[in-house]
PDB file of N, CA and C in Angstrom:
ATOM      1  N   UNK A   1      58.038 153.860 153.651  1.00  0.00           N
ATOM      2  CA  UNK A   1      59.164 154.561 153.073  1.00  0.00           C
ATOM      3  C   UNK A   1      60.052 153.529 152.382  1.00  0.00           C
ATOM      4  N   UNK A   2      60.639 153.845 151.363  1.00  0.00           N
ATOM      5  CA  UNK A   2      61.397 153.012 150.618  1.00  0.00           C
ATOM      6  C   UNK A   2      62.814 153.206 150.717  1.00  0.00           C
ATOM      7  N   UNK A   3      63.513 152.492 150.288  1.00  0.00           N
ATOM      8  CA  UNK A   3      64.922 152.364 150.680  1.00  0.00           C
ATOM      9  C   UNK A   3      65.311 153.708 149.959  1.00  0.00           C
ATOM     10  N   UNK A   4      65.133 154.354 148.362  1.00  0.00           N
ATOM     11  CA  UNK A   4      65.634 155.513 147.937  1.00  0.00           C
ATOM     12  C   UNK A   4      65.602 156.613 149.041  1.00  0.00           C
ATOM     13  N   UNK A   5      64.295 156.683 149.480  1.00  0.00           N
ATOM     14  CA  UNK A   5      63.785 157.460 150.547  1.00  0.00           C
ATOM     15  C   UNK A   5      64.546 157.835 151.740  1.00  0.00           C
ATOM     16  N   UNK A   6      64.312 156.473 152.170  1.00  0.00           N
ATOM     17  CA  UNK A   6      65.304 156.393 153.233  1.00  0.00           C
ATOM     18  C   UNK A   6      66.765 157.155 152.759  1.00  0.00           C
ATOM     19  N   UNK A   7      67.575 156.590 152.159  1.00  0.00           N
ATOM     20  CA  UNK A   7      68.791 156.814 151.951  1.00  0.00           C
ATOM     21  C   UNK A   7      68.493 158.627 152.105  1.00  0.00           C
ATOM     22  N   UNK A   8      67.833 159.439 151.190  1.00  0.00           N
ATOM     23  CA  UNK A   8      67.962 160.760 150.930  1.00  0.00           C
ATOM     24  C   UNK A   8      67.266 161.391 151.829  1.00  0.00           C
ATOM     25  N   UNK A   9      66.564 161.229 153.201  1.00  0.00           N
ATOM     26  CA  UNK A   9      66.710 161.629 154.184  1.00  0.00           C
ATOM     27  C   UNK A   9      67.738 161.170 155.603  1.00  0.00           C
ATOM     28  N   UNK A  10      68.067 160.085 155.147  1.00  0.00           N
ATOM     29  CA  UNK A  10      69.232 160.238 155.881  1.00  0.00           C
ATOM     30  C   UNK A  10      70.528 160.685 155.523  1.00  0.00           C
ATOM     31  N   UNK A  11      70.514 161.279 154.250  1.00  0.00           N
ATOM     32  CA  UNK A  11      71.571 162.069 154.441  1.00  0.00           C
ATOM     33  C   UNK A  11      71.554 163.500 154.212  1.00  0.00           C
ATOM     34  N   UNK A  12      70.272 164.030 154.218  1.00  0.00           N
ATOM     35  CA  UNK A  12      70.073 164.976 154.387  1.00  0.00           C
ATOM     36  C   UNK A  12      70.202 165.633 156.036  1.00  0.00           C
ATOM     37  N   UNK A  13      69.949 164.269 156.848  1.00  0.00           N
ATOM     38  CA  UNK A  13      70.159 164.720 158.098  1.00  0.00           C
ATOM     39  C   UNK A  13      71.602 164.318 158.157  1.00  0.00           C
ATOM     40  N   UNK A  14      72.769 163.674 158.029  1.00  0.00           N
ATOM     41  CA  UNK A  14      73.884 164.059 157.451  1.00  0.00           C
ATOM     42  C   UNK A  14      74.691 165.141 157.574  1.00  0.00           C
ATOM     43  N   UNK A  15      73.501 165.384 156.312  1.00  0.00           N
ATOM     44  CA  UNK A  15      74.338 167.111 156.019  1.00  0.00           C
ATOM     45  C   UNK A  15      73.999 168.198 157.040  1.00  0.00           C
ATOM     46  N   UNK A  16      73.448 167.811 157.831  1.00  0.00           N
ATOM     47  CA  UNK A  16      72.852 169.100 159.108  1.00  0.00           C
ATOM     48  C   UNK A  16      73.660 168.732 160.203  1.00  0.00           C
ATOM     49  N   UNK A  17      74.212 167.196 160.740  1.00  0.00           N
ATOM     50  CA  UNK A  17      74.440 166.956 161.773  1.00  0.00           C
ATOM     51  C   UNK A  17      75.701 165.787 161.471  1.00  0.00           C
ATOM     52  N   UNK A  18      77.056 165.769 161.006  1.00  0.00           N
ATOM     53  CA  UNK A  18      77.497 164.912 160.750  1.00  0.00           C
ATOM     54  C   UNK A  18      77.791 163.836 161.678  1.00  0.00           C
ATOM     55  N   UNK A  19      76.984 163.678 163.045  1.00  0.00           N
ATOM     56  CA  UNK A  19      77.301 162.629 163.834  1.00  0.00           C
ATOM     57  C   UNK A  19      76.037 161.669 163.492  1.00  0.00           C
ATOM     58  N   UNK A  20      75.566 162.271 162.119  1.00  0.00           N
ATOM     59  CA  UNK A  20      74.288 161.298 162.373  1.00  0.00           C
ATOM     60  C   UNK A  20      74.417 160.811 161.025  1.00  0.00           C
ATOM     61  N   UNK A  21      75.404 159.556 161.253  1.00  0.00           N
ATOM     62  CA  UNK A  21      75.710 158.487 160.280  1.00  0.00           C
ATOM     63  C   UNK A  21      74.747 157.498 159.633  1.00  0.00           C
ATOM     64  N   UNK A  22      75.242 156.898 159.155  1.00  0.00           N
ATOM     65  CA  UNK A  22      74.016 156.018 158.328  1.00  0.00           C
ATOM     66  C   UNK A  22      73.884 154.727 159.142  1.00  0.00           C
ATOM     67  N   UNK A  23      74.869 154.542 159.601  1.00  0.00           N
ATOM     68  CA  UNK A  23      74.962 153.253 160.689  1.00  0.00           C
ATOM     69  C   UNK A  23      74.362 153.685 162.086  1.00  0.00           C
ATOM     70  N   UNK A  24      73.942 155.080 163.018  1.00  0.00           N
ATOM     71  CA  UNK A  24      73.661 155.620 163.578  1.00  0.00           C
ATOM     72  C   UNK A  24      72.204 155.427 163.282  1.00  0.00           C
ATOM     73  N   UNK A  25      71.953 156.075 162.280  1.00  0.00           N
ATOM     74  CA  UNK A  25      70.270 156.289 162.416  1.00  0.00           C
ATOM     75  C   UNK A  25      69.516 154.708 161.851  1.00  0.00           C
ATOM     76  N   UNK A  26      70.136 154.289 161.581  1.00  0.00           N
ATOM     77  CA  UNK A  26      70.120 152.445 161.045  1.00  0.00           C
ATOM     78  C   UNK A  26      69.939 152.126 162.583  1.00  0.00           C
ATOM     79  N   UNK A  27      70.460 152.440 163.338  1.00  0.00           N
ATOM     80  CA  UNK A  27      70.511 151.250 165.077  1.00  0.00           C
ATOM     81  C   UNK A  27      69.539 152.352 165.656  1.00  0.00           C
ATOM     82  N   UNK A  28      69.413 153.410 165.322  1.00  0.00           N
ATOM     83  CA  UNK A  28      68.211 154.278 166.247  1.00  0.00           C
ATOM     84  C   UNK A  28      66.884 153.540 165.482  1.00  0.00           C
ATOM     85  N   UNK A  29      66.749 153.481 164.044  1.00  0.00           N
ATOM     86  CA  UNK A  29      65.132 152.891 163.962  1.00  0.00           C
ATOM     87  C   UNK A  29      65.184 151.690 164.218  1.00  0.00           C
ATOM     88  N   UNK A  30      65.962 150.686 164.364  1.00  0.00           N
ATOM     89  CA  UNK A  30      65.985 149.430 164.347  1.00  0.00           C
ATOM     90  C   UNK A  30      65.484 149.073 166.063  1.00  0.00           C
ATOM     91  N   UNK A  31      66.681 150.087 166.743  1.00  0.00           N
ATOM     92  CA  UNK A  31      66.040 149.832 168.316  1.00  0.00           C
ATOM     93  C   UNK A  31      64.643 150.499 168.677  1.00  0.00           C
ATOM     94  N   UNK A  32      64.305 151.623 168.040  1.00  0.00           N
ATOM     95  CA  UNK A  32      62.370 151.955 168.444  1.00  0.00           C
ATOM     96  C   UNK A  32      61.641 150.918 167.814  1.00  0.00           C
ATOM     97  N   UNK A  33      62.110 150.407 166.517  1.00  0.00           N
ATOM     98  CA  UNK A  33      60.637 149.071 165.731  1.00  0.00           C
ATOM     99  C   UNK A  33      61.101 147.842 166.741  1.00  0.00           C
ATOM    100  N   UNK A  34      62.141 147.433 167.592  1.00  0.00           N
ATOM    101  CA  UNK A  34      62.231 146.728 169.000  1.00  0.00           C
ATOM    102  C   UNK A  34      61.462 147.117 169.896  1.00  0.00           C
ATOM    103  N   UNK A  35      61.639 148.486 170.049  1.00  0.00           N
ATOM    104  CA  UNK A  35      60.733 149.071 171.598  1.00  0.00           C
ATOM    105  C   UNK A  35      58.956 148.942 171.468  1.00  0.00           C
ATOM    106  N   UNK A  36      58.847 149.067 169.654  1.00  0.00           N
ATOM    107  CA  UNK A  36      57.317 148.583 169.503  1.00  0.00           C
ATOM    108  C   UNK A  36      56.763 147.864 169.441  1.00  0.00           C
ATOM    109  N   UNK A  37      57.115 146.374 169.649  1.00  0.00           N
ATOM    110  CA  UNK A  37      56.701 145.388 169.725  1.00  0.00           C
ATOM    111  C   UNK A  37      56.087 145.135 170.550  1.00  0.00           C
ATOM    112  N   UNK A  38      54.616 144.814 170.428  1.00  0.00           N
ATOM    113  CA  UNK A  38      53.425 144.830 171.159  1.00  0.00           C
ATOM    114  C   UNK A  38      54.089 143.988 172.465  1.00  0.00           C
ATOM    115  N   UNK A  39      54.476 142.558 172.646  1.00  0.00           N
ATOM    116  CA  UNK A  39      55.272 142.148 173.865  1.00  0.00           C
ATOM    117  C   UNK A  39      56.062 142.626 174.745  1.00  0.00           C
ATOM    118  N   UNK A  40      57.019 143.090 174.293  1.00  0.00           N
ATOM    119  CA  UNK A  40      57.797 144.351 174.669  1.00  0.00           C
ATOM    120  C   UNK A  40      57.347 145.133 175.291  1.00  0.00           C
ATOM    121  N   UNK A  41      56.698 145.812 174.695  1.00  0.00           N
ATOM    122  CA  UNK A  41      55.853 146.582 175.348  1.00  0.00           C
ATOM    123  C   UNK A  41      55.086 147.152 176.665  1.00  0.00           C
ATOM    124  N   UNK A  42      54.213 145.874 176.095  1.00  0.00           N
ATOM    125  CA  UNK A  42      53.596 145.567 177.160  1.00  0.00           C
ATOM    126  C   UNK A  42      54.553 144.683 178.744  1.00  0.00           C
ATOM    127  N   UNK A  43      55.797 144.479 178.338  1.00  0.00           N
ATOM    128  CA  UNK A  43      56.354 143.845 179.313  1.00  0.00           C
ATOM    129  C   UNK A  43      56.916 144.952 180.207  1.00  0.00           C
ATOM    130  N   UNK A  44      57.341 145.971 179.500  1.00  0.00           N
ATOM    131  CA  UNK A  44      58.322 147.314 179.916  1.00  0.00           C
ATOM    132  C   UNK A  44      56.904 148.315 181.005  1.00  0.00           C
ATOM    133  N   UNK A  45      55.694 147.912 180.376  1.00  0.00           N
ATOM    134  CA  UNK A  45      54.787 148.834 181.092  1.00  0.00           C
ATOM    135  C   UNK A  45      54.323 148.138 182.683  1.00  0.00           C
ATOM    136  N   UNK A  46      54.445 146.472 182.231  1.00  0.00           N
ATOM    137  CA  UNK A  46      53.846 145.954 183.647  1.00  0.00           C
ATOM    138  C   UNK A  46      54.644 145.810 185.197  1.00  0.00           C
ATOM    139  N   UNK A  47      55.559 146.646 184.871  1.00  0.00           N
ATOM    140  CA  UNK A  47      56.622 147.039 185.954  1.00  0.00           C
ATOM    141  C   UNK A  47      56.112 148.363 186.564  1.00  0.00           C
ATOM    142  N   UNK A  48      55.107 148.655 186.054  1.00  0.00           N
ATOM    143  CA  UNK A  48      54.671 150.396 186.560  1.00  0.00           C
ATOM    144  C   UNK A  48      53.294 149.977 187.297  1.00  0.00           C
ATOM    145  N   UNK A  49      52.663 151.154 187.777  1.00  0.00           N
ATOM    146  CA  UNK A  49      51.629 150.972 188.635  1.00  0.00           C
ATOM    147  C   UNK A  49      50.861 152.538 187.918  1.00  0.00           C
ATOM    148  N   UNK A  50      49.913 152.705 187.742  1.00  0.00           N
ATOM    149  CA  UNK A  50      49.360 154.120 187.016  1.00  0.00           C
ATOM    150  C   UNK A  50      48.124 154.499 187.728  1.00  0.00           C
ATOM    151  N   UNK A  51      48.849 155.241 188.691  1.00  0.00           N
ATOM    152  CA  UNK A  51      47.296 155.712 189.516  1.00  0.00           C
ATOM    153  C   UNK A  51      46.411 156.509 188.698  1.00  0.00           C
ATOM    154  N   UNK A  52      45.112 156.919 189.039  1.00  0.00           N
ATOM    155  CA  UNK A  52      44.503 157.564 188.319  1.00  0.00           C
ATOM    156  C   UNK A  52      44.504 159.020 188.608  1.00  0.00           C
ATOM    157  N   UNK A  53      44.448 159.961 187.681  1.00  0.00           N
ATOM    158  CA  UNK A  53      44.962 161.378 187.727  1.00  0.00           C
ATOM    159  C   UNK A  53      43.817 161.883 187.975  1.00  0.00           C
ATOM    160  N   UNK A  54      44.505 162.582 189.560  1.00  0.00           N
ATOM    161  CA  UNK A  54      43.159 163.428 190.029  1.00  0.00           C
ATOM    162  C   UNK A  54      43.436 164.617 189.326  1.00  0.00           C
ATOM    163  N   UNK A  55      44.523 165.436 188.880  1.00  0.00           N
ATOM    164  CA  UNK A  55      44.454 166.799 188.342  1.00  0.00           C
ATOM    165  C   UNK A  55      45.680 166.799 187.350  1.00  0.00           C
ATOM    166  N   UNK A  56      45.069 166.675 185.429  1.00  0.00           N
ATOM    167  CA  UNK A  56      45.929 166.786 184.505  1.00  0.00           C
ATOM    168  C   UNK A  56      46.803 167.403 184.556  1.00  0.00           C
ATOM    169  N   UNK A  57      48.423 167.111 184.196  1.00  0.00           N
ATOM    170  CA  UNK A  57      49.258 168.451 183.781  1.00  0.00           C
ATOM    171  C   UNK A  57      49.702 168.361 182.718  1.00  0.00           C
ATOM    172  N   UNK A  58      50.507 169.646 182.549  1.00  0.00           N
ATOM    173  CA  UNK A  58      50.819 169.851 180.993  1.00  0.00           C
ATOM    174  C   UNK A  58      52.757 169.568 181.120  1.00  0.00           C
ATOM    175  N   UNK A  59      53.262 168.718 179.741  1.00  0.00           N
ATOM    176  CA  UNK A  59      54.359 168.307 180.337  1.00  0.00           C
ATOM    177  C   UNK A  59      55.229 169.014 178.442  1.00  0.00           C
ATOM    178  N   UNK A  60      56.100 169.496 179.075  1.00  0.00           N
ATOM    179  CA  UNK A  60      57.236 169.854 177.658  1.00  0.00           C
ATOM    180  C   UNK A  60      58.210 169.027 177.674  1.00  0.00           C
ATOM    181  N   UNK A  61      58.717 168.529 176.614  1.00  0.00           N
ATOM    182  CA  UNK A  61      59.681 168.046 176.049  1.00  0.00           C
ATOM    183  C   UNK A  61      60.610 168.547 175.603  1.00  0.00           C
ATOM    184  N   UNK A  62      61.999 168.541 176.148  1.00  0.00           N
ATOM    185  CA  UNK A  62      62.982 169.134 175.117  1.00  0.00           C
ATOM    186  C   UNK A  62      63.759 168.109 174.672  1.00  0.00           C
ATOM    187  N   UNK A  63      63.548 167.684 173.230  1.00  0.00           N
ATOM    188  CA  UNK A  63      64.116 166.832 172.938  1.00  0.00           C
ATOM    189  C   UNK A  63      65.813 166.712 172.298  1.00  0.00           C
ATOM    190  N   UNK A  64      67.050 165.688 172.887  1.00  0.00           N
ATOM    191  CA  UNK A  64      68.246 165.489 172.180  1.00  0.00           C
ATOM    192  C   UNK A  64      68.268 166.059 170.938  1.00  0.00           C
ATOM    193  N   UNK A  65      68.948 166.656 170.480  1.00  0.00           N
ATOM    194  CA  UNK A  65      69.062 166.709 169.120  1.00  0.00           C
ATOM    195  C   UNK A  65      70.492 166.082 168.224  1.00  0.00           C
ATOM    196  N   UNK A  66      70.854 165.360 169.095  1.00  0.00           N
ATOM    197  CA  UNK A  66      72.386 164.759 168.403  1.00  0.00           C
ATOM    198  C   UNK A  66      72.330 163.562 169.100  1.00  0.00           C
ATOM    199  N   UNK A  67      70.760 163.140 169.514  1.00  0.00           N
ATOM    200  CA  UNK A  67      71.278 161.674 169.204  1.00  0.00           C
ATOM    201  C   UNK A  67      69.887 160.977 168.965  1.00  0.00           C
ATOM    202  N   UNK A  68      70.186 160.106 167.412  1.00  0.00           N
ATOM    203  CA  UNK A  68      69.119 160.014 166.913  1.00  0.00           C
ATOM    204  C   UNK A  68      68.019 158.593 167.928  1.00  0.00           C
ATOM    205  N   UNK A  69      66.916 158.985 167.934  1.00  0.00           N
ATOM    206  CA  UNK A  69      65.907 158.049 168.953  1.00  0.00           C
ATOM    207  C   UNK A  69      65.885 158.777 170.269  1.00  0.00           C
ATOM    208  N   UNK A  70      66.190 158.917 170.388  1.00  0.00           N
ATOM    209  CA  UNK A  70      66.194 159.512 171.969  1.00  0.00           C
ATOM    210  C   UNK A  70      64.723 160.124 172.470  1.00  0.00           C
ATOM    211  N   UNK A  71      64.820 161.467 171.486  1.00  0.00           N
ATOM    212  CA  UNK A  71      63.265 162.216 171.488  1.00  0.00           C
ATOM    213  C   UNK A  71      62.407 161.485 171.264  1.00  0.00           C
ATOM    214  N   UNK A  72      62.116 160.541 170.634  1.00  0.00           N
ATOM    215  CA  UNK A  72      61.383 159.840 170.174  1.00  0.00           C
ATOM    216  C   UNK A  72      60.840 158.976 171.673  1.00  0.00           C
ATOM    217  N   UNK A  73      61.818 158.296 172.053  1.00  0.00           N
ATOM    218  CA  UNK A  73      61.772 157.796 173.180  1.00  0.00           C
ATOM    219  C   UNK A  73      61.004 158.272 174.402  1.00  0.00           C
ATOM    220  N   UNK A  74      61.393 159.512 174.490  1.00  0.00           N
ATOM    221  CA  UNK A  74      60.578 160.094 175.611  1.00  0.00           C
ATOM    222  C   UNK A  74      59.918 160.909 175.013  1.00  0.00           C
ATOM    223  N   UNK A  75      58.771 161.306 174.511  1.00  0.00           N
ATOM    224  CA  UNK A  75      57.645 161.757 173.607  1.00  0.00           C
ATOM    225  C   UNK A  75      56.924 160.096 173.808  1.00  0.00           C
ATOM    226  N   UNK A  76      57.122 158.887 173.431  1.00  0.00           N
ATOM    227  CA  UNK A  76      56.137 157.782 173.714  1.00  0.00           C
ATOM    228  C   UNK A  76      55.909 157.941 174.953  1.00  0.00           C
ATOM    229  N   UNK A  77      57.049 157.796 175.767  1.00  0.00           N
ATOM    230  CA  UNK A  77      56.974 157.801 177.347  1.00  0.00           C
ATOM    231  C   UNK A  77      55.842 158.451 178.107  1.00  0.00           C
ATOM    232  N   UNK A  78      56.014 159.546 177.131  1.00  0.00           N
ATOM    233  CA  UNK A  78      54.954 160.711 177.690  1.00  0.00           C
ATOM    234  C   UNK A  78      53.354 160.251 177.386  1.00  0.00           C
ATOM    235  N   UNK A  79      53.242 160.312 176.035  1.00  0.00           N
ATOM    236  CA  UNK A  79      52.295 159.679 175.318  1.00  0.00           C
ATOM    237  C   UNK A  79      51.488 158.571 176.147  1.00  0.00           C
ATOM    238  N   UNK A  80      52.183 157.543 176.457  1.00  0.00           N
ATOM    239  CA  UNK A  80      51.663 155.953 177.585  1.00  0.00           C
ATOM    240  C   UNK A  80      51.657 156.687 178.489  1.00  0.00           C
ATOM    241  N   UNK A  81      52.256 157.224 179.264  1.00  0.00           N
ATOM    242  CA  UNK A  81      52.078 157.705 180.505  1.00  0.00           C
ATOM    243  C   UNK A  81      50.748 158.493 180.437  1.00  0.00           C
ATOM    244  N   UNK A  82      50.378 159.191 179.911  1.00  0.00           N
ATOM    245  CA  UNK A  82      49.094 160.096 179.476  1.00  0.00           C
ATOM    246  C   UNK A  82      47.745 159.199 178.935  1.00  0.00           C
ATOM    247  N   UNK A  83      47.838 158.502 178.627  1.00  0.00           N
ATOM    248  CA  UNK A  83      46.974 157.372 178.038  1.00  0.00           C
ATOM    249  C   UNK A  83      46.454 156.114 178.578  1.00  0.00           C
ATOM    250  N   UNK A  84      47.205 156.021 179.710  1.00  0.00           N
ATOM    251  CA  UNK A  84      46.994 154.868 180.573  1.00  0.00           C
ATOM    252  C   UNK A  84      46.630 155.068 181.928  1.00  0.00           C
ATOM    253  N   UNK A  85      46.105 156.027 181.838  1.00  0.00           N
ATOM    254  CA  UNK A  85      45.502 156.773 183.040  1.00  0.00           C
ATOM    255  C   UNK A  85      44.093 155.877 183.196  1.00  0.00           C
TER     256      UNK A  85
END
């Protein structure tokens, strides 16, 4: 995505949600491309223990909607947690 880009969806979300500033959604992607850093990562996961799943479940998300990253956040959560089985 390019910076024009950028700019005209973020203020399109803006115009839907005025708590979601340009300096706001600037520190929400800046802190998830932090949280993805393969090191990181992998440092935040080796604090867990992941038994193996004797019987799948099905998990919903209701995600924040006024604060940008958040959903995002826990949707990966879910995601690794499901994957590292």
């Amino acid at each position: 995505m390019n910076t024009e880009e950028k700019e005209v969806l973020f203020q399109k979300a803006n115009n839907q949600n005025s708590w979601f500033t340009q300096v706001s959604m600037d520190s929400a992607l800046t802190g998830i491309l932090r949280l993805l850093e393969k090191q990181k990562l992998e440092k935040w996961l080796a604090t867990y223990s992941f038994p193996e799943i004797v019987s799948p479940r099905k998990v919903g998300i209701l995600m924040a909607g006024n604060i940008p990253g958040v959903g995002f956040h826990d949707l990966m959560s879910v995601l690794i947690s499901a994957t590292l089985q």
